[in-house]
Protein backbone atom coordinates (compact mmCIF):
# COMPACT_ATOMS: atom_id res chain seq x y z
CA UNK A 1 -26.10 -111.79 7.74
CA UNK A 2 -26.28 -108.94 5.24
CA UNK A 3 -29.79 -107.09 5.30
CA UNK A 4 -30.72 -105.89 2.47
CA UNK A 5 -32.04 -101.81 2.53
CA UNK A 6 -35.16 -102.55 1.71
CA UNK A 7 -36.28 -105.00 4.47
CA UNK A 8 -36.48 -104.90 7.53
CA UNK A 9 -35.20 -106.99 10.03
CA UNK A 10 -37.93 -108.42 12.86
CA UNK A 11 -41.16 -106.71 11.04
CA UNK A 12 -42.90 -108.57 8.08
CA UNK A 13 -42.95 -105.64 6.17
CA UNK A 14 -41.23 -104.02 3.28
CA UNK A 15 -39.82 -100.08 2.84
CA UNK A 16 -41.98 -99.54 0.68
CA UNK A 17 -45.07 -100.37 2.40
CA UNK A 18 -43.39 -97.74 5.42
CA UNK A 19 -42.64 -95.25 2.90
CA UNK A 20 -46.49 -95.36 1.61
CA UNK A 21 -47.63 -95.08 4.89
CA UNK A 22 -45.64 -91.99 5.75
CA UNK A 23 -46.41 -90.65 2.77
CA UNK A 24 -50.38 -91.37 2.83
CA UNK A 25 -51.45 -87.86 3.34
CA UNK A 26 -50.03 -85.58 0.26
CA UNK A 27 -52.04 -82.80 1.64
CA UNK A 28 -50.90 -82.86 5.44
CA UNK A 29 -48.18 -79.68 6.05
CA UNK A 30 -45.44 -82.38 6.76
CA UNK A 31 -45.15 -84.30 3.56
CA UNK A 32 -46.25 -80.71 1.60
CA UNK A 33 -43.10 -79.19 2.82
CA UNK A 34 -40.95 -82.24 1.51
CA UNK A 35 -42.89 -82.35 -1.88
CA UNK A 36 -41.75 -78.77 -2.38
CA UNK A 37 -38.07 -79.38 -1.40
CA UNK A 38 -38.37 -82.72 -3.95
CA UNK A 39 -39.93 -80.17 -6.32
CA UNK A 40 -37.20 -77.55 -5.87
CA UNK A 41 -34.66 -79.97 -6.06
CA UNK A 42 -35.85 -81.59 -9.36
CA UNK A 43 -36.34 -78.21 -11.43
CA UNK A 44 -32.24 -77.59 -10.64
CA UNK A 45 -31.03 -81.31 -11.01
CA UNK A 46 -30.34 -82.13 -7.74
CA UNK A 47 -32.87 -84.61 -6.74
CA UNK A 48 -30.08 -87.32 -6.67
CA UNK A 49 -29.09 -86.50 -3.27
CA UNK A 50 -30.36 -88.30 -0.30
CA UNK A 51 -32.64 -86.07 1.87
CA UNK A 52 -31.20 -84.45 4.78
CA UNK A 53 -33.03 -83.42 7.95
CA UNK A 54 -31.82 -80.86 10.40
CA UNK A 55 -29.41 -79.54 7.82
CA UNK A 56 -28.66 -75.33 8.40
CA UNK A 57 -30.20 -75.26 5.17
CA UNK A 58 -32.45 -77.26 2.83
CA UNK A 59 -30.50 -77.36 -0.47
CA UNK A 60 -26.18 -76.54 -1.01
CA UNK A 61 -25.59 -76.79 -4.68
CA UNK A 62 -22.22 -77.08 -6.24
CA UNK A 63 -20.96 -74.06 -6.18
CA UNK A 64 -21.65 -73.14 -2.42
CA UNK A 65 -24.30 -71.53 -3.22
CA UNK A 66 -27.63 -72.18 -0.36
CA UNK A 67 -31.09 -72.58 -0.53
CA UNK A 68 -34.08 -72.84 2.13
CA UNK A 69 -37.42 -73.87 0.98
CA UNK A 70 -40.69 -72.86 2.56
CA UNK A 71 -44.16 -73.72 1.71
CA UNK A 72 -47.63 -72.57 2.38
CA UNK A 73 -50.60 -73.30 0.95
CA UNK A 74 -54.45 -71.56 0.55
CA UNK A 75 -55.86 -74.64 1.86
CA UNK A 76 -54.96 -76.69 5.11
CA UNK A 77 -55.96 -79.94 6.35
CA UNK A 78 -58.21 -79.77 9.53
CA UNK A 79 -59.77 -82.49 11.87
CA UNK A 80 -61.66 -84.89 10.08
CA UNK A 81 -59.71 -84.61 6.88
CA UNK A 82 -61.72 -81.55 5.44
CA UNK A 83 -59.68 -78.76 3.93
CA UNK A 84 -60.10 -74.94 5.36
CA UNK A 85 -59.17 -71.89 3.69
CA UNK A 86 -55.92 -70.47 5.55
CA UNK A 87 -54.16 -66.88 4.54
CA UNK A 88 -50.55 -68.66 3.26
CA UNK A 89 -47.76 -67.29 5.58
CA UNK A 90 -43.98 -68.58 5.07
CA UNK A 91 -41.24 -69.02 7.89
CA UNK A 92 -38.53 -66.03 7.54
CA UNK A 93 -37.11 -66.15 10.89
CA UNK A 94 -34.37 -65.30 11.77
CA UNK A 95 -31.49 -67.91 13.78
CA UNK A 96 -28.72 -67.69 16.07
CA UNK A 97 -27.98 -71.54 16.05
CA UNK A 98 -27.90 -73.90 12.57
CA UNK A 99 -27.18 -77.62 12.53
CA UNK A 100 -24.41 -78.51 9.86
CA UNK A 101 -23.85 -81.73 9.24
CA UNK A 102 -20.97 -81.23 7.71
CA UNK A 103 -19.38 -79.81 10.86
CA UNK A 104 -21.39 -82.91 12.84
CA UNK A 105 -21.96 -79.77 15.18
CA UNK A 106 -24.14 -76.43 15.46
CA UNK A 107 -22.99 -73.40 13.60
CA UNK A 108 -23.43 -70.20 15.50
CA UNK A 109 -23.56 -66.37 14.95
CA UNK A 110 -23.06 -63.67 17.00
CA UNK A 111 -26.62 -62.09 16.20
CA UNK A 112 -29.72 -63.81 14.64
CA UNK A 113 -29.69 -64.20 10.93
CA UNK A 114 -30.46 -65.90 7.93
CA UNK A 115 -28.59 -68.51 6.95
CA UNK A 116 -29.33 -69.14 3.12
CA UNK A 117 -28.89 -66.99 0.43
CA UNK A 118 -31.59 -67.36 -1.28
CA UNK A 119 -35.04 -68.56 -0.41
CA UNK A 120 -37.61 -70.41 -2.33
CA UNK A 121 -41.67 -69.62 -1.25
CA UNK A 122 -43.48 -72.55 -2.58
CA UNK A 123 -47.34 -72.04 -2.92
CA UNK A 124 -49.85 -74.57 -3.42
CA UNK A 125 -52.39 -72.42 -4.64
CA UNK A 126 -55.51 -73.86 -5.11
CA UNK A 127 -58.55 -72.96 -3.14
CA UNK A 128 -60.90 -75.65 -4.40
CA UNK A 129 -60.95 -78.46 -1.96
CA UNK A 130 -61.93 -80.77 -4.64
CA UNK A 131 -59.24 -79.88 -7.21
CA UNK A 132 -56.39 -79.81 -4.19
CA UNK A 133 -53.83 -81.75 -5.66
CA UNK A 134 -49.73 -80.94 -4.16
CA UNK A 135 -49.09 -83.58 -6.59
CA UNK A 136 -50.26 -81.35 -9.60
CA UNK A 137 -47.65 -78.62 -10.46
CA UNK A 138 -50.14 -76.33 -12.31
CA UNK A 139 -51.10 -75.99 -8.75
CA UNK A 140 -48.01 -74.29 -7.26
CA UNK A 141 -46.31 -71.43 -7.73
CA UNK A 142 -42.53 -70.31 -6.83
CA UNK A 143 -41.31 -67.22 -5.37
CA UNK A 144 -37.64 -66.81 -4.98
CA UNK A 145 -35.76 -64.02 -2.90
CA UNK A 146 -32.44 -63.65 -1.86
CA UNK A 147 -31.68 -63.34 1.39
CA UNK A 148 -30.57 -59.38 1.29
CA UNK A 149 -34.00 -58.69 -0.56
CA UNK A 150 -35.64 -60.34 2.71
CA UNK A 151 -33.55 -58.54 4.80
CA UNK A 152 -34.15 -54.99 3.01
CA UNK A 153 -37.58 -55.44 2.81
CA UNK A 154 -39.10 -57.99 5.47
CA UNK A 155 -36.37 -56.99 8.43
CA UNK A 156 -36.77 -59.20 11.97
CA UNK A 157 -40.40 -60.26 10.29
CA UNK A 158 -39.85 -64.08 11.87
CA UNK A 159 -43.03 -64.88 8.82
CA UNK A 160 -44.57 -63.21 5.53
CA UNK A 161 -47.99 -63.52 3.90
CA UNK A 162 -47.89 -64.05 0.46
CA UNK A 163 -50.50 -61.09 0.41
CA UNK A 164 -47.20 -58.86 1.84
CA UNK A 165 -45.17 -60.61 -1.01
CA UNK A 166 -47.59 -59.47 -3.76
CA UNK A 167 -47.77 -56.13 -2.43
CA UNK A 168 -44.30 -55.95 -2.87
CA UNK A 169 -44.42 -56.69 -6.33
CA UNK A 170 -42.64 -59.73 -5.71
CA UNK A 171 -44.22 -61.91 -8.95
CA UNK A 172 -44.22 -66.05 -8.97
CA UNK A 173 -42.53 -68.18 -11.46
CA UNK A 174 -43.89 -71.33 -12.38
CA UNK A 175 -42.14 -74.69 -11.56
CA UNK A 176 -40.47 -74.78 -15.50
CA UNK A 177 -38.76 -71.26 -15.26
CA UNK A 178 -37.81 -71.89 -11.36
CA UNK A 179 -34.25 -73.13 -11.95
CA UNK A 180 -33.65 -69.80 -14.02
CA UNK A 181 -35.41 -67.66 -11.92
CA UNK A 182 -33.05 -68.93 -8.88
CA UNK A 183 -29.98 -68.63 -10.76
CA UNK A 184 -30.91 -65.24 -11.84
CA UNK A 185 -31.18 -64.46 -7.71
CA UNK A 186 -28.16 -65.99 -6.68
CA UNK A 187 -26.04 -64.14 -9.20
CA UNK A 188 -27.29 -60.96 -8.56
């Protein structure tokens, strides 16, 4: 018997009524991260692709070129479903070890490193708990590096506050101008 993908087989229940449950919480850190990579993915054409966990990276395009997405956010979900203020922070560490798919095996490097060349900073930057909306785009804000710039600037940092980023003069693009913005990086 040929199952259909969008039933199950043995549970009286339908994909979609899993894939609204895992998705219930827009404003949890989990499904925030994966909005942003669905976000980043969209603005260069790219959504088609099925998502892929564990990859070395988040995004490959065409050309070879490779792109890890991060994502913060000025408010975070606490106990009790009430929103606190946080100070946004994004993941820059440094890896010896990166899962490739491709390979079906883990890539390794002599020496810990970064294994994208460019990285995306997605903030959700509202601080109003009753505006919070991932779902909203006026609400975010992209900042896109390359992975030399981190280096240069950032070093063995294993995170970054986008105060730090600021400081750096390090400016956000919003989500229409982000597929220039990261083709501008990844020429350069």
């Amino acid at each position: 018997m040929k199952v259909k993908q969008d039933e199950f087989v043995g549970l009286n229940r339908s994909v979609d009524e899993f894939r609204s449950w895992v998705l219930s919480e827009w404003k949890s850190p989990t499904t925030r991260a994966l909005l942003a990579e669905y976000y980043v993915r969209c603005a260069l054409g790219c959504d088609n692709e099925l998502a892929r966990d564990w990859e070395y990276v988040d995004i490959v395009l065409e050309d070879g070129g490779t792109i890890e997405v991060k994502t913060s956010a000025y408010l975070q979900p606490v106990r009790g479903g009430e929103l606190k203020r946080t100070s946004p922070r994004f993941d820059i560490k440094e890896k010896t070890w990166a899962w490739s798919s491709e390979l079906s095996d883990w890539k390794q490097s002599e020496a810990p490193k970064r294994w994208a060349d460019c990285y995306v900073f997605c903030l959700e930057n509202t601080d109003d708990p009753a505006a919070y909306d991932p779902l909203n785009l006026s609400q975010w804000e992209f900042f896109v590096l390359s992975t030399p710039r981190i280096d240069e600037t950032f070093g063995r940092q294993k995170s970054v506050a986008i105060k730090r980023l600021r400081q750096e003069g390090i400016r956000s693009v919003a989500f229409n101008d982000l597929a220039s913005e990261i083709s501008k990086i990844m020429q350069s």
